[in-house]
N, C-alpha and C. Protein backbone atom coordinates (compact mmCIF):
# COMPACT_ATOMS: atom_id res chain seq x y z
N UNK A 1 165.93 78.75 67.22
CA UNK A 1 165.62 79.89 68.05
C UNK A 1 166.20 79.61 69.43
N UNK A 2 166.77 80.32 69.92
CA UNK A 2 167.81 80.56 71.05
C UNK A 2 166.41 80.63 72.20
N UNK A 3 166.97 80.35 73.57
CA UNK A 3 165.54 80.84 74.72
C UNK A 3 165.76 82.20 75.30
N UNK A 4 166.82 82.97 74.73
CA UNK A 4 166.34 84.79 74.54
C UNK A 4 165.83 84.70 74.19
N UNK A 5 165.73 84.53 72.40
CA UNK A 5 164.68 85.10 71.47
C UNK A 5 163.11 84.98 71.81
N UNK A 6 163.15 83.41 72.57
CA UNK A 6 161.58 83.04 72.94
C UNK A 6 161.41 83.68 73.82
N UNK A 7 162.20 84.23 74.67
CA UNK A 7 161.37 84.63 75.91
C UNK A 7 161.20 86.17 75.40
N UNK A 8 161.76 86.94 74.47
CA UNK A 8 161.81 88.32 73.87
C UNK A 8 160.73 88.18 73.06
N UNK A 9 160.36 87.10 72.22
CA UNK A 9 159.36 87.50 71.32
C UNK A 9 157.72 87.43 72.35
N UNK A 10 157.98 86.26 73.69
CA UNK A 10 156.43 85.61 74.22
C UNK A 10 156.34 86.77 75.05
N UNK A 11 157.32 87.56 75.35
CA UNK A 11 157.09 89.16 76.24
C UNK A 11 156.09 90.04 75.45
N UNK A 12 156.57 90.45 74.31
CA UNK A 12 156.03 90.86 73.01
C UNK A 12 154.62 91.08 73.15
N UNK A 13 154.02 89.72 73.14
CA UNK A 13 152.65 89.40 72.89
C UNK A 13 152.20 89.22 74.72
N UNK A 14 152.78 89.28 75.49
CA UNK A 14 151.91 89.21 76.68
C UNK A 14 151.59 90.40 77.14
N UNK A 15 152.51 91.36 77.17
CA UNK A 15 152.06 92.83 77.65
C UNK A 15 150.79 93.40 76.89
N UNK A 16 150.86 93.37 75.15
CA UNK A 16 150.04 93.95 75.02
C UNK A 16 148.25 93.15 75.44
N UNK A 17 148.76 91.35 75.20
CA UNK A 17 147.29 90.92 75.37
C UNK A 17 147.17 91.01 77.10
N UNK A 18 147.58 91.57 77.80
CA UNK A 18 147.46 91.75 79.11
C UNK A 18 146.54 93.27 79.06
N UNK A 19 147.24 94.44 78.57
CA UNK A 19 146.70 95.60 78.68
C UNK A 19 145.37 95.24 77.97
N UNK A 20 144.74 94.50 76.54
CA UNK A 20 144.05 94.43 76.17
C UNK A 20 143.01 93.92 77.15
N UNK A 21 143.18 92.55 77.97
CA UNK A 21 142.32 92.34 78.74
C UNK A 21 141.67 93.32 79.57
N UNK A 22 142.55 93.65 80.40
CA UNK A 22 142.45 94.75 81.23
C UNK A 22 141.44 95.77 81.13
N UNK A 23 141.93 96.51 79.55
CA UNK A 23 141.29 97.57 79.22
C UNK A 23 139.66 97.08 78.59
N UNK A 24 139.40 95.98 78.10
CA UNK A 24 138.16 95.70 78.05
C UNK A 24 137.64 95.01 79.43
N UNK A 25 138.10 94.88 80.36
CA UNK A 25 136.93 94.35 81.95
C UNK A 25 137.05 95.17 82.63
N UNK A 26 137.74 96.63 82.43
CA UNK A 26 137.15 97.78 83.40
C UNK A 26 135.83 98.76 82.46
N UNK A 27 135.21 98.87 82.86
CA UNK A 27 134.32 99.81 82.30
C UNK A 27 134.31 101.36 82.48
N UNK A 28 134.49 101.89 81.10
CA UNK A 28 135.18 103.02 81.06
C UNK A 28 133.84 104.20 81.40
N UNK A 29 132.57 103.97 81.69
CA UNK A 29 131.82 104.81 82.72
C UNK A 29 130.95 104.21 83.40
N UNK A 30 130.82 105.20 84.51
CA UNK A 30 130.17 104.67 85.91
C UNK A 30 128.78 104.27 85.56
N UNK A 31 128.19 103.54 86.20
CA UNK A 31 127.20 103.30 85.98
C UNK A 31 125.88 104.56 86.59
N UNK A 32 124.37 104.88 85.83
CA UNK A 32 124.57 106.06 86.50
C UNK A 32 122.98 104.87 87.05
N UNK A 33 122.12 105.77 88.04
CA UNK A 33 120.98 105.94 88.66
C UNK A 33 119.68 106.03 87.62
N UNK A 34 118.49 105.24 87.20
CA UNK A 34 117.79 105.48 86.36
C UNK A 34 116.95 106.34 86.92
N UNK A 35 116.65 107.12 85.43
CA UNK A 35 115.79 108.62 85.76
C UNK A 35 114.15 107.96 86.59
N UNK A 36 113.87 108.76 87.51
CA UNK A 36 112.27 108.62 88.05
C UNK A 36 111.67 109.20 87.25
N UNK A 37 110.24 109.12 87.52
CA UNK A 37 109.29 109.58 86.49
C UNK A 37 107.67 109.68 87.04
N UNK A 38 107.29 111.06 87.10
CA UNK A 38 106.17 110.72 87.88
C UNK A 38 105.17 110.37 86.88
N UNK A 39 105.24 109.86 85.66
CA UNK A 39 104.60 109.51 84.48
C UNK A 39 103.41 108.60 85.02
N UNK A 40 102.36 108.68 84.82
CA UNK A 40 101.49 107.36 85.16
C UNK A 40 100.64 107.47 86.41
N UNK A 41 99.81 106.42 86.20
CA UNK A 41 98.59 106.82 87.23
C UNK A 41 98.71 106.44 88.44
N UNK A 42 97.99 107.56 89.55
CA UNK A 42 98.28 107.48 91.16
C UNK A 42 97.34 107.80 91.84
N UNK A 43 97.26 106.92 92.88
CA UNK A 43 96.13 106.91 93.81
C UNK A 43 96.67 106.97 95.16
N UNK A 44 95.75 107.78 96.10
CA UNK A 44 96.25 107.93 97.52
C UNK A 44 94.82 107.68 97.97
N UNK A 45 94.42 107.43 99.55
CA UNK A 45 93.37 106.97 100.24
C UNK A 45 94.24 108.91 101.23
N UNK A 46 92.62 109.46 101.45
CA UNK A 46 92.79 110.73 102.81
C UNK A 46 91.68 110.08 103.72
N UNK A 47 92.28 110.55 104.72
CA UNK A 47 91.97 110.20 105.98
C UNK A 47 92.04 111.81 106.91
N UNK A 48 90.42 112.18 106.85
CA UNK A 48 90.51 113.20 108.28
C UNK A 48 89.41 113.96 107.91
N UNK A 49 88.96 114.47 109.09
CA UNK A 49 87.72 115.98 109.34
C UNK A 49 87.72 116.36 107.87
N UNK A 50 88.72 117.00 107.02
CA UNK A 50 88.25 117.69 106.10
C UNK A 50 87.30 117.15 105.00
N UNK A 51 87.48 115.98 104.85
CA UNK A 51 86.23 115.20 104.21
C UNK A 51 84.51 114.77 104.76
N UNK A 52 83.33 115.00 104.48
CA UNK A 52 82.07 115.19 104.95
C UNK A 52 82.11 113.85 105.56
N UNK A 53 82.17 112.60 104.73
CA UNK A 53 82.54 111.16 104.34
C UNK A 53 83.72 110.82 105.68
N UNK A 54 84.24 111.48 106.21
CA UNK A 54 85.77 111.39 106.79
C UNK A 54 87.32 110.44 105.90
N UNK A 55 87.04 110.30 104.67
CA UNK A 55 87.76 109.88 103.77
C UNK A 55 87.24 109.88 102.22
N UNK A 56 88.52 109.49 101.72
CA UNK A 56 88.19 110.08 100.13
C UNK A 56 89.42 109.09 99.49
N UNK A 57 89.13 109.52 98.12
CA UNK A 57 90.35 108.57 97.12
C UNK A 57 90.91 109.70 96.23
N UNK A 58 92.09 110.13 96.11
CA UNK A 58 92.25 111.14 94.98
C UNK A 58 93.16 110.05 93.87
N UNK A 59 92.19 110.11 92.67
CA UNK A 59 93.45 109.54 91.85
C UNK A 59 93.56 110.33 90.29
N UNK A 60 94.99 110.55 90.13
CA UNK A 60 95.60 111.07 88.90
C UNK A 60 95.99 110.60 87.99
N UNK A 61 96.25 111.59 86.79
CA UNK A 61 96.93 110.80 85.93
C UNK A 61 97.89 111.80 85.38
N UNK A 62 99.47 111.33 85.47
CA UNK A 62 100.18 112.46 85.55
C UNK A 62 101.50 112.11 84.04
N UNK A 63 101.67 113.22 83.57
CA UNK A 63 102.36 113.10 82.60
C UNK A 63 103.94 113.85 82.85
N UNK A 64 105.36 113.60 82.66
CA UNK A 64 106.34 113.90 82.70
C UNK A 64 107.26 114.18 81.63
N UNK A 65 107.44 115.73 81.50
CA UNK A 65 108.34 116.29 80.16
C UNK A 65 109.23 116.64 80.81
N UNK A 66 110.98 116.18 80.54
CA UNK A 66 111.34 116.63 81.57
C UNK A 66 111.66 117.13 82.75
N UNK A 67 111.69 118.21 83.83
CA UNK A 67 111.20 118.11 85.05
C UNK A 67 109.46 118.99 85.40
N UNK A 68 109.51 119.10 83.93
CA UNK A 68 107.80 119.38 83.76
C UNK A 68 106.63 118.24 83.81
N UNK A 69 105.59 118.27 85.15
CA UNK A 69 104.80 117.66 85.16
C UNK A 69 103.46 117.97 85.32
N UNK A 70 102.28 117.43 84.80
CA UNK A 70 100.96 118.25 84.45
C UNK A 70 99.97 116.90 84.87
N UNK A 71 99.17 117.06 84.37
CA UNK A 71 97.83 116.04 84.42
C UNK A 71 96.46 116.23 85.12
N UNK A 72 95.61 115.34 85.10
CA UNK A 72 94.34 115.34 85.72
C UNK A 72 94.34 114.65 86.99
N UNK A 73 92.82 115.05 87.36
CA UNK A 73 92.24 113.36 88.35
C UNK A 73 90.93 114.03 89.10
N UNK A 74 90.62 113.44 89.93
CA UNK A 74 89.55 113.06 90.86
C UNK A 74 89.79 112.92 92.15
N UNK A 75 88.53 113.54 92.59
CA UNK A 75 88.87 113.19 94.27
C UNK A 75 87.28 112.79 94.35
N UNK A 76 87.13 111.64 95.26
CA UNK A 76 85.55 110.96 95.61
C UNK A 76 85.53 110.91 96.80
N UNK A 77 84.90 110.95 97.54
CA UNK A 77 84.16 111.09 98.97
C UNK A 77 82.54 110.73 98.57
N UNK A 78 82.74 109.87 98.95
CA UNK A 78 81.04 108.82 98.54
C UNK A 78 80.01 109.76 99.60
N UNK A 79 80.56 110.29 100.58
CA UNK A 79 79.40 111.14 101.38
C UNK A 79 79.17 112.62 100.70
N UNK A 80 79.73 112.65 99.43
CA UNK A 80 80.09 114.13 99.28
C UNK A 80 80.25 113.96 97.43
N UNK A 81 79.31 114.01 96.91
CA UNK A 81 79.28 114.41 95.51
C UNK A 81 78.68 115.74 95.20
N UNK A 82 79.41 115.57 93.95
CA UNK A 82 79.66 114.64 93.06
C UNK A 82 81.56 114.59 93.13
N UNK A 83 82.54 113.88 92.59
CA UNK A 83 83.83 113.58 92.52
C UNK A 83 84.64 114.97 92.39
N UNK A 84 85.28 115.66 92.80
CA UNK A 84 86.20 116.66 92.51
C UNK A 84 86.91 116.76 91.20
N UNK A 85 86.92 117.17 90.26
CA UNK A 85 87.47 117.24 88.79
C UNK A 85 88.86 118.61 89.48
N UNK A 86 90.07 117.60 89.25
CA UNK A 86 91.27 118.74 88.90
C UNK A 86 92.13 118.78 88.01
N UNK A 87 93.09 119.68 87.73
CA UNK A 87 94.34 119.91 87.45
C UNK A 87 95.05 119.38 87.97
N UNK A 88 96.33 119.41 87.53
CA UNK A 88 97.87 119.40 88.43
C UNK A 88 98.79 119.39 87.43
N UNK A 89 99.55 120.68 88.34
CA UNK A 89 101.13 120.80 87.68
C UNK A 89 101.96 120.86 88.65
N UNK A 90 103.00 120.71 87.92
CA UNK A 90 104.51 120.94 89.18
C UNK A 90 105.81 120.32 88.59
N UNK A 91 106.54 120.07 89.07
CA UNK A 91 107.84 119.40 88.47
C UNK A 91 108.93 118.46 89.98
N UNK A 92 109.60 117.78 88.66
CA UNK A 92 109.80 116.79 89.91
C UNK A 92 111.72 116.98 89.42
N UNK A 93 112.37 117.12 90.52
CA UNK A 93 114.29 117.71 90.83
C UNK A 93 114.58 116.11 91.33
N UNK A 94 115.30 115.70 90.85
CA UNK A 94 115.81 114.11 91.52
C UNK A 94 114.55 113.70 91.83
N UNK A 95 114.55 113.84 93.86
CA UNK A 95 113.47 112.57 94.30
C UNK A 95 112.40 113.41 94.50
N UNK A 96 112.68 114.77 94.75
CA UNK A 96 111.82 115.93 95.42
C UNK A 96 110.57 116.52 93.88
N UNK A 97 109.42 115.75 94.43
CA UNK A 97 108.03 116.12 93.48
C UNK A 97 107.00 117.45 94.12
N UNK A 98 106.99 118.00 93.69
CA UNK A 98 105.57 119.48 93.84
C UNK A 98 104.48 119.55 93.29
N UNK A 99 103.47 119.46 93.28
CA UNK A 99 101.98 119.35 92.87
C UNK A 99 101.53 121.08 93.20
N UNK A 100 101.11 121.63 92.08
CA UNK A 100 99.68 122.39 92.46
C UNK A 100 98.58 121.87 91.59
N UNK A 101 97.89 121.34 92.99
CA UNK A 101 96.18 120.69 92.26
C UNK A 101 95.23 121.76 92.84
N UNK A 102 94.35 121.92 91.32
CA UNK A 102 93.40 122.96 91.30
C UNK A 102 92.18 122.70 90.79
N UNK A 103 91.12 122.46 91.43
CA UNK A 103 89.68 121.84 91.45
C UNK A 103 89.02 122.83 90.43
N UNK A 104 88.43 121.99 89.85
CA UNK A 104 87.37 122.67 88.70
C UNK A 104 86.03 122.72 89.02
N UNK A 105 85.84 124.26 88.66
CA UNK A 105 83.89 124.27 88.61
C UNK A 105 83.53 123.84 87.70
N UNK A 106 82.19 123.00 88.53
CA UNK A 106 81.13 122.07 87.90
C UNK A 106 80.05 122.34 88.40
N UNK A 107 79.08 121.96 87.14
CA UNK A 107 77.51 122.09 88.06
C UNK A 107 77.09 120.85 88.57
N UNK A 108 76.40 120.34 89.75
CA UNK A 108 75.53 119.61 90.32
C UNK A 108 74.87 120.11 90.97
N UNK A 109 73.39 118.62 90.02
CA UNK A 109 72.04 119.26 90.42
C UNK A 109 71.84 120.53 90.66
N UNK A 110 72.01 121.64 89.87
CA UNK A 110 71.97 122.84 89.09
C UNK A 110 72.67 123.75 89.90
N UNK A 111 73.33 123.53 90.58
CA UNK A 111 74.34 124.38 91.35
C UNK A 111 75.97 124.22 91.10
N UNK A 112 76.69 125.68 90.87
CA UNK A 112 77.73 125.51 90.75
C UNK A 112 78.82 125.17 91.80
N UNK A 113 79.82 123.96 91.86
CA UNK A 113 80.43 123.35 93.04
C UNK A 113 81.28 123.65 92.68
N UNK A 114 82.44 123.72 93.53
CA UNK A 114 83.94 123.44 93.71
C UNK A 114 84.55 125.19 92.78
N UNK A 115 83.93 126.01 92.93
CA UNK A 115 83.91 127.31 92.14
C UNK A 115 84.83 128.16 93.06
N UNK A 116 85.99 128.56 93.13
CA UNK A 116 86.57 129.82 93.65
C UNK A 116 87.70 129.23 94.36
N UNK A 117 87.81 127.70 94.31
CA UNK A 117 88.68 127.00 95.33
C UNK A 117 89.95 127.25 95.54
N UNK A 118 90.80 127.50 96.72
CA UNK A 118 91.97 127.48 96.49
C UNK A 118 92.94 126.31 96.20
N UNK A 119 94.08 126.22 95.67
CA UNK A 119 94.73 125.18 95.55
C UNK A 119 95.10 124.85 96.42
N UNK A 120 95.26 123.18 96.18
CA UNK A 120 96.12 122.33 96.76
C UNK A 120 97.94 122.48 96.52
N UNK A 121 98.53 122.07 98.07
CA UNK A 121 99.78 121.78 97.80
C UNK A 121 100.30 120.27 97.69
N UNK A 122 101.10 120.05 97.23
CA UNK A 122 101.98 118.53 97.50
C UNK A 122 103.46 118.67 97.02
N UNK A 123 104.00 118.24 98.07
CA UNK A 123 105.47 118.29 98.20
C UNK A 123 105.75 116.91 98.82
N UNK A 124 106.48 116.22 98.16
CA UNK A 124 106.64 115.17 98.96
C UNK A 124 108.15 114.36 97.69
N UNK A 125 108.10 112.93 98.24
CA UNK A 125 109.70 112.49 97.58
C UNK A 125 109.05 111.22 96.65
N UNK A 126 109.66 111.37 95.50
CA UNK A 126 109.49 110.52 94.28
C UNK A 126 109.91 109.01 94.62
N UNK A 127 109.29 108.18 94.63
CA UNK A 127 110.15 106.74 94.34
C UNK A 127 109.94 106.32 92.57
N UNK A 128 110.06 104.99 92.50
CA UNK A 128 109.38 104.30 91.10
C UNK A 128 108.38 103.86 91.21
N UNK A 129 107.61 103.71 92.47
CA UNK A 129 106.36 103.52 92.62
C UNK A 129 105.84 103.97 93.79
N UNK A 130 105.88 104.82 94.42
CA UNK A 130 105.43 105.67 95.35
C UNK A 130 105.81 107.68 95.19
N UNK A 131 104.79 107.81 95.86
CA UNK A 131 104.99 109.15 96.12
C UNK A 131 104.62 109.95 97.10
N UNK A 132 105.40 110.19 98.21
CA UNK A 132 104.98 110.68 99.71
C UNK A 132 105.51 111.61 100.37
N UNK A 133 104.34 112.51 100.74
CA UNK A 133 105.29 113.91 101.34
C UNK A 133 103.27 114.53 102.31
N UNK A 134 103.63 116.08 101.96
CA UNK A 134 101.86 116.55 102.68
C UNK A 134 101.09 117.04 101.44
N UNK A 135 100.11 117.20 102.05
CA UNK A 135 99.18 118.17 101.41
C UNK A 135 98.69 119.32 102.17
N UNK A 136 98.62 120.44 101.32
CA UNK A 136 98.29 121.89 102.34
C UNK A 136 97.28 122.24 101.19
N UNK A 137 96.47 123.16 102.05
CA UNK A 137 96.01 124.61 101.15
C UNK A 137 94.43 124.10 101.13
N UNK A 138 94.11 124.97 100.12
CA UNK A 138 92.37 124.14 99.71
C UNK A 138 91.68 125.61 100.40
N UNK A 139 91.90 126.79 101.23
CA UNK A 139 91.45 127.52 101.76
C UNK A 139 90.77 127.20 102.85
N UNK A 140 89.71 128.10 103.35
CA UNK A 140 88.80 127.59 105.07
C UNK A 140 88.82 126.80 105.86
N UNK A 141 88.75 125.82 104.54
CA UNK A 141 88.17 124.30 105.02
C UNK A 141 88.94 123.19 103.82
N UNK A 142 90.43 123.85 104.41
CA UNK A 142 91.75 122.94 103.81
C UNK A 142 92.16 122.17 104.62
N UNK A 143 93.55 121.77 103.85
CA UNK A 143 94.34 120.87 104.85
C UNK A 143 95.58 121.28 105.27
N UNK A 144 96.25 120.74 106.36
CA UNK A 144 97.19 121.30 106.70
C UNK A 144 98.60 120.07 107.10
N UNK A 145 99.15 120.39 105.96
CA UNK A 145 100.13 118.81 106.26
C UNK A 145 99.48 117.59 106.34
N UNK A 146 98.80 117.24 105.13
CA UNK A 146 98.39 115.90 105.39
C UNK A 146 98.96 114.85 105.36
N UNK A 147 99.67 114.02 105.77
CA UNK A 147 100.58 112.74 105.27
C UNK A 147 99.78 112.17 104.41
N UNK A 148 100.18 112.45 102.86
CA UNK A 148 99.83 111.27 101.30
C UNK A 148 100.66 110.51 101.26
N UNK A 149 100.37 109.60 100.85
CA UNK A 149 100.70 108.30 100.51
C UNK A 149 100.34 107.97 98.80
N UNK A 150 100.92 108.55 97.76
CA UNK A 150 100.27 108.08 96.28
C UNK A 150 101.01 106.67 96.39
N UNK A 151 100.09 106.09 95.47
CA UNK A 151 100.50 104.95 94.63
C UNK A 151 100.92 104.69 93.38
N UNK A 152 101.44 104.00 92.91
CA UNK A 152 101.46 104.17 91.09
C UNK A 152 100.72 102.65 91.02
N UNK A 153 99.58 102.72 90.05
CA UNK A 153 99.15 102.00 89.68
C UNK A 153 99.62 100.88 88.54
């Protein structure tokens, strides 16, 4: 074999095992952002006048179907029973989450509570373990922009 031929045949095999490398250590899609999820249970501490107690604990438990989100929870104010029984729905767009929480009538000690209430708002921004924005609404003796702070438990 002549040193054309070698250097014609070792060309041969380098271009293509060159492109081969190549084409397997670039990655042929971007890497993307993992989906948030307001799935799972959350607790915030309120702080202000609108509580009898001057604070309270609201905690949920929230479920995520696509940008459909629903669930329960509680709100306690130890100066102020019995616990708030609610709803909540809303949906969560990227980071941006919406809550309407809506308090349920109950009887204590033979009176009906929490009966006619208006809803709560929450708008605030999704993390993987936080969730923070206000709270509005509640009617009379609502709130008005509250800074929440949820947690994920």
């Amino acid at each position: 074999m002549t040193l054309a031929e070698l250097k014609a045949r070792t060309r041969r095999w380098i271009v293509p095992v060159s492109l081969t490398l190549f084409t397997t250590a670039c990655p042929t899609d971007s890497p993307t952002a993992p989906t948030l999820s307001a799935t799972g249970k959350w607790s915030a501490t309120l702080v202000g006048s609108f509580t009898p107690g001057g604070s309270g604990v609201m905690v949920m438990t929230l479920s995520q179907a696509g940008s459909t989100v629903s669930g329960t929870g509680t709100f306690t104010d130890p100066a102020d029973p019995p616990p708030g029984i609610f709803t909540a729905t809303g949906s969560v767009t990227g980071t941006n989450v919406s809550l309407t929480i809506q308090f349920q009538p109950q009887q204590y000690m033979g009176k009906l509570v929490d009966a006619n209430k208006s809803p709560l708002a929450f708008a605030g921004t999704l993390t993987a373990t936080s969730m923070n924005g206000n709270l509005s609404g509640g009617g009379t003796t609502g709130l008005s922009n509250v800074a929440t702070n949820f947690v994920k438990q």
